[in-house]
PDB file of N, CA and C in Angstrom:
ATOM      1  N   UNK A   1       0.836  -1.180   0.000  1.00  0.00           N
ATOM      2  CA  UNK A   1       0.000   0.000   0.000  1.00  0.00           C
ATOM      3  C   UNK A   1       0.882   1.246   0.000  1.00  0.00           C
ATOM      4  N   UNK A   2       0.567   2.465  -0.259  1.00  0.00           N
ATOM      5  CA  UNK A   2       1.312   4.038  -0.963  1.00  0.00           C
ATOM      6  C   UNK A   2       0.323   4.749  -0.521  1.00  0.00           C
ATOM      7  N   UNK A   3       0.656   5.958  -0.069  1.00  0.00           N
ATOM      8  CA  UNK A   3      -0.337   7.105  -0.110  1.00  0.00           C
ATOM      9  C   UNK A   3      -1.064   7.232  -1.478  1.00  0.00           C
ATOM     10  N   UNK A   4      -2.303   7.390  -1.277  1.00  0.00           N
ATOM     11  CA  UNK A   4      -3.410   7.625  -2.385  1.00  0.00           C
ATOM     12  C   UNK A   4      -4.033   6.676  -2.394  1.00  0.00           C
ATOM     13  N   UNK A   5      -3.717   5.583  -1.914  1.00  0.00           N
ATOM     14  CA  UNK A   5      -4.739   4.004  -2.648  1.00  0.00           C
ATOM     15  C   UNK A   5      -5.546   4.221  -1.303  1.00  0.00           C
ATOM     16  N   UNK A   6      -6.414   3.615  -2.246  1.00  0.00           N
ATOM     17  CA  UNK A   6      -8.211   3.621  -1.403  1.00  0.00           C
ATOM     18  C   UNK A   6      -8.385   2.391  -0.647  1.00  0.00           C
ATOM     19  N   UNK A   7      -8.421   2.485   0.469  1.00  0.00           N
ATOM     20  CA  UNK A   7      -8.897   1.444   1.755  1.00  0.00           C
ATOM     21  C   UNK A   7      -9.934   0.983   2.490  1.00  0.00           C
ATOM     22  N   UNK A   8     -10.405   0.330   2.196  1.00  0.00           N
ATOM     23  CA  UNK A   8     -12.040   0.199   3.410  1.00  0.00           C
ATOM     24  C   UNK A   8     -12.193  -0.427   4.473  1.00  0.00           C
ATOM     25  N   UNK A   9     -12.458   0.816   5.369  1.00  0.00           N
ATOM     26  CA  UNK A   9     -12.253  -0.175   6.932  1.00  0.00           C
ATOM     27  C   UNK A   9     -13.093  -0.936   7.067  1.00  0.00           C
ATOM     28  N   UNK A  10     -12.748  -1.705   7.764  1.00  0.00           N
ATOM     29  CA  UNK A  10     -13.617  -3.407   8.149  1.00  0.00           C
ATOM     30  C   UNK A  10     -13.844  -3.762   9.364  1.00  0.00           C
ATOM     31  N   UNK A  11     -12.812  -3.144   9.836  1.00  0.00           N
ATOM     32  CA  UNK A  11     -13.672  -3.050  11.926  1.00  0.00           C
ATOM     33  C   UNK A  11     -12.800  -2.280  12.729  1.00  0.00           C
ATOM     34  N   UNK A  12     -12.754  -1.916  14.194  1.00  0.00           N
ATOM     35  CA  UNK A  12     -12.130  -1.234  14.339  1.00  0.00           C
ATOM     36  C   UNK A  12     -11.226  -2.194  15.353  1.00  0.00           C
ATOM     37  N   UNK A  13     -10.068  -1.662  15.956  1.00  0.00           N
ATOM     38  CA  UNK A  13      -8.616  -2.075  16.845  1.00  0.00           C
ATOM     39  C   UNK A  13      -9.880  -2.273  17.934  1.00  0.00           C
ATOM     40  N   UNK A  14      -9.696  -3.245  18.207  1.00  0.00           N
ATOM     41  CA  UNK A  14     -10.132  -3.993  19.880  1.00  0.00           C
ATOM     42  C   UNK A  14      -9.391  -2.103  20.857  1.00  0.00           C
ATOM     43  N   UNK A  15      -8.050  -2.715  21.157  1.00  0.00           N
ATOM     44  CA  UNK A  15      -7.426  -1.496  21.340  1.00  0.00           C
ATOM     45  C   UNK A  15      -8.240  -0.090  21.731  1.00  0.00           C
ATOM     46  N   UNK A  16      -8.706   0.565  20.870  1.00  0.00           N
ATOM     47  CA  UNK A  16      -9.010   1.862  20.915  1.00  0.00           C
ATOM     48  C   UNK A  16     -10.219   2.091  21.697  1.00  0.00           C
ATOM     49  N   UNK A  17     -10.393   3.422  22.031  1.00  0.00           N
ATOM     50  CA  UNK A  17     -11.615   3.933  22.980  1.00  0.00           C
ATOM     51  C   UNK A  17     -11.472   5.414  23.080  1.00  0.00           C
ATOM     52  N   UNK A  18     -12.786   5.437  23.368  1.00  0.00           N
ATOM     53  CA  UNK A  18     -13.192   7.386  23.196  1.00  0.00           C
ATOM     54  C   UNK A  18     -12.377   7.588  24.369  1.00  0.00           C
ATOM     55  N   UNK A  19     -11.836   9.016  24.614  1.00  0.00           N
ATOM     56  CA  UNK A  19     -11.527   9.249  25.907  1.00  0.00           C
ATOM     57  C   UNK A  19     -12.189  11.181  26.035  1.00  0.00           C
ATOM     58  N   UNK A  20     -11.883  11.488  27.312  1.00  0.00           N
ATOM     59  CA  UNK A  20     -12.634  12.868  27.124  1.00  0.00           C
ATOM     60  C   UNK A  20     -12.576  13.803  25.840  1.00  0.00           C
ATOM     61  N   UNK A  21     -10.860  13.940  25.770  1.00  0.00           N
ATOM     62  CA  UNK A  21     -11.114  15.134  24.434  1.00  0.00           C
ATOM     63  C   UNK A  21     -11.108  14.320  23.009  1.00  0.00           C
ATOM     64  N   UNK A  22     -10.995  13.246  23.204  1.00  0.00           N
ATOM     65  CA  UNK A  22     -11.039  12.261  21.495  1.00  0.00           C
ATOM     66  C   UNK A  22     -12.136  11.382  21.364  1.00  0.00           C
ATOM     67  N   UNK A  23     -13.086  10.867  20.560  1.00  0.00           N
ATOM     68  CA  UNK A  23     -13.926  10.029  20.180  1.00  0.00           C
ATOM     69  C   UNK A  23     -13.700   9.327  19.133  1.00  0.00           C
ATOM     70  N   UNK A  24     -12.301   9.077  19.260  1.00  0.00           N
ATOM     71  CA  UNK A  24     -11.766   7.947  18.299  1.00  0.00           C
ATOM     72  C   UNK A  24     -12.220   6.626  18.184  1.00  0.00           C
ATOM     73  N   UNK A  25     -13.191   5.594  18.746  1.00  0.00           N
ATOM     74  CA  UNK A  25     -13.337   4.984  19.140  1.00  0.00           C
ATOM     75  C   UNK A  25     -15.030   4.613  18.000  1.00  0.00           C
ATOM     76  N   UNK A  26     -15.763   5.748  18.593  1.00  0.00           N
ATOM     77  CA  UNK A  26     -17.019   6.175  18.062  1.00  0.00           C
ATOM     78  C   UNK A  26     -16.778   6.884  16.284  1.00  0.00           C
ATOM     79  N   UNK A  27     -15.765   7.811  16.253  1.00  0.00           N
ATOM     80  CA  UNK A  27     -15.376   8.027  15.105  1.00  0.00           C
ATOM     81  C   UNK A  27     -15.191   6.735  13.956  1.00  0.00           C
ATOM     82  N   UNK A  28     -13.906   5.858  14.293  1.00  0.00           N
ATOM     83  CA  UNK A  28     -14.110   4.562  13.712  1.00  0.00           C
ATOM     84  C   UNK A  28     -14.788   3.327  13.213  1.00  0.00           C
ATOM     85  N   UNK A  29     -16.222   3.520  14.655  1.00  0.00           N
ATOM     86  CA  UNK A  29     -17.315   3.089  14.427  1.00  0.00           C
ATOM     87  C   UNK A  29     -18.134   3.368  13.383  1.00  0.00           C
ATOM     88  N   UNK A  30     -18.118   4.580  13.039  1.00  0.00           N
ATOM     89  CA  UNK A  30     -18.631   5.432  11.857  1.00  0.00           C
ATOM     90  C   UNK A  30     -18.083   5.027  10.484  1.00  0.00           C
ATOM     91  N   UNK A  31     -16.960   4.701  10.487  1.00  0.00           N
ATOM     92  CA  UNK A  31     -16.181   4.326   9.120  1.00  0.00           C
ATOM     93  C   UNK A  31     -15.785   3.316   8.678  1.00  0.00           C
ATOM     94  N   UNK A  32     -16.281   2.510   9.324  1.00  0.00           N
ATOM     95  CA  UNK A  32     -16.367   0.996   9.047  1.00  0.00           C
ATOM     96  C   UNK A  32     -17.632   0.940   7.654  1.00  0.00           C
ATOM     97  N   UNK A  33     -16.737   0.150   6.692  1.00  0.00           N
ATOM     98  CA  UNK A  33     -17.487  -0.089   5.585  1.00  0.00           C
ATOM     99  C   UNK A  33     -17.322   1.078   4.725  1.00  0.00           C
ATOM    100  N   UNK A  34     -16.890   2.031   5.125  1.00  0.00           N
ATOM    101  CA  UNK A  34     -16.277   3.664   3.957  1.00  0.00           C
ATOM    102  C   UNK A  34     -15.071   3.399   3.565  1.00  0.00           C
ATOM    103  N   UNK A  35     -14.728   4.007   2.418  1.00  0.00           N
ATOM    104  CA  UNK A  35     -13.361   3.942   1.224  1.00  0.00           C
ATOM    105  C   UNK A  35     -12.986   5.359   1.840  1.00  0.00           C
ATOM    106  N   UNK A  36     -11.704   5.378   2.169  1.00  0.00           N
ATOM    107  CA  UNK A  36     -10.778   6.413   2.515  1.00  0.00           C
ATOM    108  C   UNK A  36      -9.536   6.421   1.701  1.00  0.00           C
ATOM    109  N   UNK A  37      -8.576   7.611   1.135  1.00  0.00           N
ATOM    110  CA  UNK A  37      -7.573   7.318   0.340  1.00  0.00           C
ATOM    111  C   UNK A  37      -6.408   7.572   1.949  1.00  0.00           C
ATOM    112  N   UNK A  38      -5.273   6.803   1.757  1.00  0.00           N
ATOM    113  CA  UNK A  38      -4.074   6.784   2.600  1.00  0.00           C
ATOM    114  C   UNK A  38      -3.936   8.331   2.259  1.00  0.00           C
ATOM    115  N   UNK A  39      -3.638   9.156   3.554  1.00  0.00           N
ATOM    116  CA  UNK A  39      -2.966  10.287   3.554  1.00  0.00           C
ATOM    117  C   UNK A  39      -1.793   9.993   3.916  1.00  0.00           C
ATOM    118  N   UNK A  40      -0.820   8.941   4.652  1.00  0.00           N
ATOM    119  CA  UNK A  40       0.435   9.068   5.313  1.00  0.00           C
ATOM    120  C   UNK A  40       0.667   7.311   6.189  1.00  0.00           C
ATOM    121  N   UNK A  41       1.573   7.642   6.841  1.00  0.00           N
ATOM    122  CA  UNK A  41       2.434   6.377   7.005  1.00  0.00           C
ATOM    123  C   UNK A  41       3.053   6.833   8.697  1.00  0.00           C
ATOM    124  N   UNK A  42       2.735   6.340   9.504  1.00  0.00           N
ATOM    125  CA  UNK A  42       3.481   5.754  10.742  1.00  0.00           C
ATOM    126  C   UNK A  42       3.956   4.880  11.337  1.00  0.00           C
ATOM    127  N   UNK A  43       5.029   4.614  11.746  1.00  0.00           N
ATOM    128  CA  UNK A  43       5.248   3.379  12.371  1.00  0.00           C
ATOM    129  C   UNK A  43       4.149   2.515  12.200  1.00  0.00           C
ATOM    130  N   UNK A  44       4.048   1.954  11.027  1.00  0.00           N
ATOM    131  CA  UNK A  44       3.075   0.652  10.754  1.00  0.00           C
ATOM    132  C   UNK A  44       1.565   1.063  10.727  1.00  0.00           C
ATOM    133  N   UNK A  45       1.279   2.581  11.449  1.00  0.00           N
ATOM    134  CA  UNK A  45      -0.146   2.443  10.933  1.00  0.00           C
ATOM    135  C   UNK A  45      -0.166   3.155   9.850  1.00  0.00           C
ATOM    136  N   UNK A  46      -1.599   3.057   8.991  1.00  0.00           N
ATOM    137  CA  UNK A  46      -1.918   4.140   8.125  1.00  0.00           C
ATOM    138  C   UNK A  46      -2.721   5.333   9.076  1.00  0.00           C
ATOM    139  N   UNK A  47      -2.673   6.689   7.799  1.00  0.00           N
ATOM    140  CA  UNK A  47      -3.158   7.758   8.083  1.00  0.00           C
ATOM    141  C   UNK A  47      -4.414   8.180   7.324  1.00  0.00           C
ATOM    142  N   UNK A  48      -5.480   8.122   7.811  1.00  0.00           N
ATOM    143  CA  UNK A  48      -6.918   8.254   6.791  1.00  0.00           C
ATOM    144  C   UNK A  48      -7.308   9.768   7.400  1.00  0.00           C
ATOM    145  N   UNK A  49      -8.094  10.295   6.812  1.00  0.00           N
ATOM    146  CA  UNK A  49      -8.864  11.841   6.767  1.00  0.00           C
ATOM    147  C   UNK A  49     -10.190  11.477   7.289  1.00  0.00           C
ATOM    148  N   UNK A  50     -10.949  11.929   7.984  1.00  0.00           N
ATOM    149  CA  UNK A  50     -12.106  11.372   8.562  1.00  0.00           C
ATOM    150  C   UNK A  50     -13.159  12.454   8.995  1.00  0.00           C
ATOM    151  N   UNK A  51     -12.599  13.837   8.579  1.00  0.00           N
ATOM    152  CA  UNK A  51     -13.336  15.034   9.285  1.00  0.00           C
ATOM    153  C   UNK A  51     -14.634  14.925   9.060  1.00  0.00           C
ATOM    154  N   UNK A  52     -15.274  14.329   7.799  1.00  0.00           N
ATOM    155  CA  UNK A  52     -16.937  14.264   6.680  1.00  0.00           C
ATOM    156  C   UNK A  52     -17.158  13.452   7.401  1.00  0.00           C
ATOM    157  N   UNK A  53     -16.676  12.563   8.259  1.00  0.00           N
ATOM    158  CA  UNK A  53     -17.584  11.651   9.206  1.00  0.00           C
ATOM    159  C   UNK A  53     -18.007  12.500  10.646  1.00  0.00           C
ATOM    160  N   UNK A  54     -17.401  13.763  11.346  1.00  0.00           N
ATOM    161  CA  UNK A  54     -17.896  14.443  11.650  1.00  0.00           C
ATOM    162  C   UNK A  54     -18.711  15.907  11.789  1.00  0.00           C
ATOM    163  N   UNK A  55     -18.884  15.741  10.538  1.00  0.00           N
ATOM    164  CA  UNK A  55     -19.093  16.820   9.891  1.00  0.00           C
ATOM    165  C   UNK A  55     -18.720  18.403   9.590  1.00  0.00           C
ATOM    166  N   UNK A  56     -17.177  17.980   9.303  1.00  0.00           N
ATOM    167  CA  UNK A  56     -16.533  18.841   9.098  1.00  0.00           C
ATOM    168  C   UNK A  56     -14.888  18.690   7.747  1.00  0.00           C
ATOM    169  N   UNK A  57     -14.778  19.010   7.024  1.00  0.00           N
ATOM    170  CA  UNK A  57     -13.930  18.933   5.652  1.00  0.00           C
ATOM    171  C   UNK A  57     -12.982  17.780   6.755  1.00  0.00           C
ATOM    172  N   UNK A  58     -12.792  16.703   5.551  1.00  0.00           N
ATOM    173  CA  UNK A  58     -12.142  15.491   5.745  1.00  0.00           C
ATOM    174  C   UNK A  58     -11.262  15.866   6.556  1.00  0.00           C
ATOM    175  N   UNK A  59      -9.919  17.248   5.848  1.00  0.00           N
ATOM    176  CA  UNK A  59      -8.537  17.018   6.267  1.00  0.00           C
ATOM    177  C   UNK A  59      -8.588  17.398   8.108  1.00  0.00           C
ATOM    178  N   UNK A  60     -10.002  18.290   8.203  1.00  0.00           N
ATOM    179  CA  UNK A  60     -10.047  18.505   9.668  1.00  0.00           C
ATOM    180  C   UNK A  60      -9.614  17.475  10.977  1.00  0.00           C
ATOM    181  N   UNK A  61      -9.654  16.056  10.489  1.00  0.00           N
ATOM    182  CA  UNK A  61      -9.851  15.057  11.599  1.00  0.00           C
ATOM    183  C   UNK A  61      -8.846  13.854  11.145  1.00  0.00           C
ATOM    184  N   UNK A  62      -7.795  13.746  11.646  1.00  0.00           N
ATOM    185  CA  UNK A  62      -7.282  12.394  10.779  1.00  0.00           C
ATOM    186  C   UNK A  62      -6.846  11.344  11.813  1.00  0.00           C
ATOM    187  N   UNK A  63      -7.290  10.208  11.568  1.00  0.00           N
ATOM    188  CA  UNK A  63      -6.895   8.791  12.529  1.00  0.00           C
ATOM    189  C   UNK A  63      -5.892   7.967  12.194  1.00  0.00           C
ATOM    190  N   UNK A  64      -5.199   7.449  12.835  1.00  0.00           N
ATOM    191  CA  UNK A  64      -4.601   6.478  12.586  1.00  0.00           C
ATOM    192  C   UNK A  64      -4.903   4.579  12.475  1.00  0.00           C
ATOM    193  N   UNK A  65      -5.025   4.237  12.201  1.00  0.00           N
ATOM    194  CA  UNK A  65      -5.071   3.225  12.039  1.00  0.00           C
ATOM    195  C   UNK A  65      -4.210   1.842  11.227  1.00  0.00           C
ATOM    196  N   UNK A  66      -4.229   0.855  12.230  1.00  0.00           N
ATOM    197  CA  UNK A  66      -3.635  -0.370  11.484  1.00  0.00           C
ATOM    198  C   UNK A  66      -3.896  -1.436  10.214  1.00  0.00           C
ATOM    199  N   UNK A  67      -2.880  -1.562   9.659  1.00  0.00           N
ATOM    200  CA  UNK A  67      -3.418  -2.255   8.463  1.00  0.00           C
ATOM    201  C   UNK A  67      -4.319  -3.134   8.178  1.00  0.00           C
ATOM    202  N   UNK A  68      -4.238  -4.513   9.433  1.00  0.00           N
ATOM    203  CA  UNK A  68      -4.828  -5.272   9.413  1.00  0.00           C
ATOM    204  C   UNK A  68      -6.574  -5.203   9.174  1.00  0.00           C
ATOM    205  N   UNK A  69      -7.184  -4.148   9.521  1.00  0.00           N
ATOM    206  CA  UNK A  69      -7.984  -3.217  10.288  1.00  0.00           C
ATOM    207  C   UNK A  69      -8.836  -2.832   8.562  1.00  0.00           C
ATOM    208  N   UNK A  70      -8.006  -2.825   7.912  1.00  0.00           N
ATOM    209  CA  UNK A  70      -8.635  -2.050   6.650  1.00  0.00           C
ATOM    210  C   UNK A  70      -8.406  -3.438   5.135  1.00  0.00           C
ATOM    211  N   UNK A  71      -9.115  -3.025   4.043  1.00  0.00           N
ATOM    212  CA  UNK A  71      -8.715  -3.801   2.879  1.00  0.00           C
ATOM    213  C   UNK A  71      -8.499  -3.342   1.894  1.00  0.00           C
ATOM    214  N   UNK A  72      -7.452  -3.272   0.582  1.00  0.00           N
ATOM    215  CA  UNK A  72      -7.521  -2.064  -0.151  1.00  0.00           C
ATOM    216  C   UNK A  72      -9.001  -2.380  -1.283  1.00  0.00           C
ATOM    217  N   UNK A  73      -8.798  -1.194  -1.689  1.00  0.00           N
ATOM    218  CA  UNK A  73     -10.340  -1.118  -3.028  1.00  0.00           C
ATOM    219  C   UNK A  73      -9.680  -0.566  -4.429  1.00  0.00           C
ATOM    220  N   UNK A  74      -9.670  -1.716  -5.301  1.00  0.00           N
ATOM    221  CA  UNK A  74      -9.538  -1.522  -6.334  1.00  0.00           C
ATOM    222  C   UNK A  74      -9.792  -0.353  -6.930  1.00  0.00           C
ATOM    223  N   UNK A  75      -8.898   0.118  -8.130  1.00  0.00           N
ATOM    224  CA  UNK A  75      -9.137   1.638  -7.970  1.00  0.00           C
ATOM    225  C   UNK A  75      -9.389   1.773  -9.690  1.00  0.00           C
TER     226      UNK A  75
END
């Protein structure tokens, strides 16, 4: 996988949970089953844009997430 290719999450990290100032948890919940393009690369996770899931321009909100976690989508 490269920045730009399109991914669809498929469930979220056991792992993760809302905490007071983040709703990462609930956010992810939301994007399960949506095509996101890779914005970036961290230590093993990817970087997706997610702001339109809270209703606000994609680049506003970005998560991290693990590969396993996602599948790519033919493009």
């Amino acid at each position: 996988m490269k920045e730009g290719d399109l991914i669809r999450v498929m469930k979220v990290p056991e792992s993760v949970r809302d905490s007071e100032g983040f709703k990462t948890r609930s956010t992810l919940e939301k994007c399960v089953g949506r095509v996101f393009p890779i914005m970036g690369f961290h230590e093993g996770f990817l970087q997706i844009d997610v702001g339109e899931i809270v209703g606000r321009p994609s680049y506003m909100e970005s998560i991290w997430i693990e590969p396993n976690c996602v599948e790519p989508v033919e493009q």
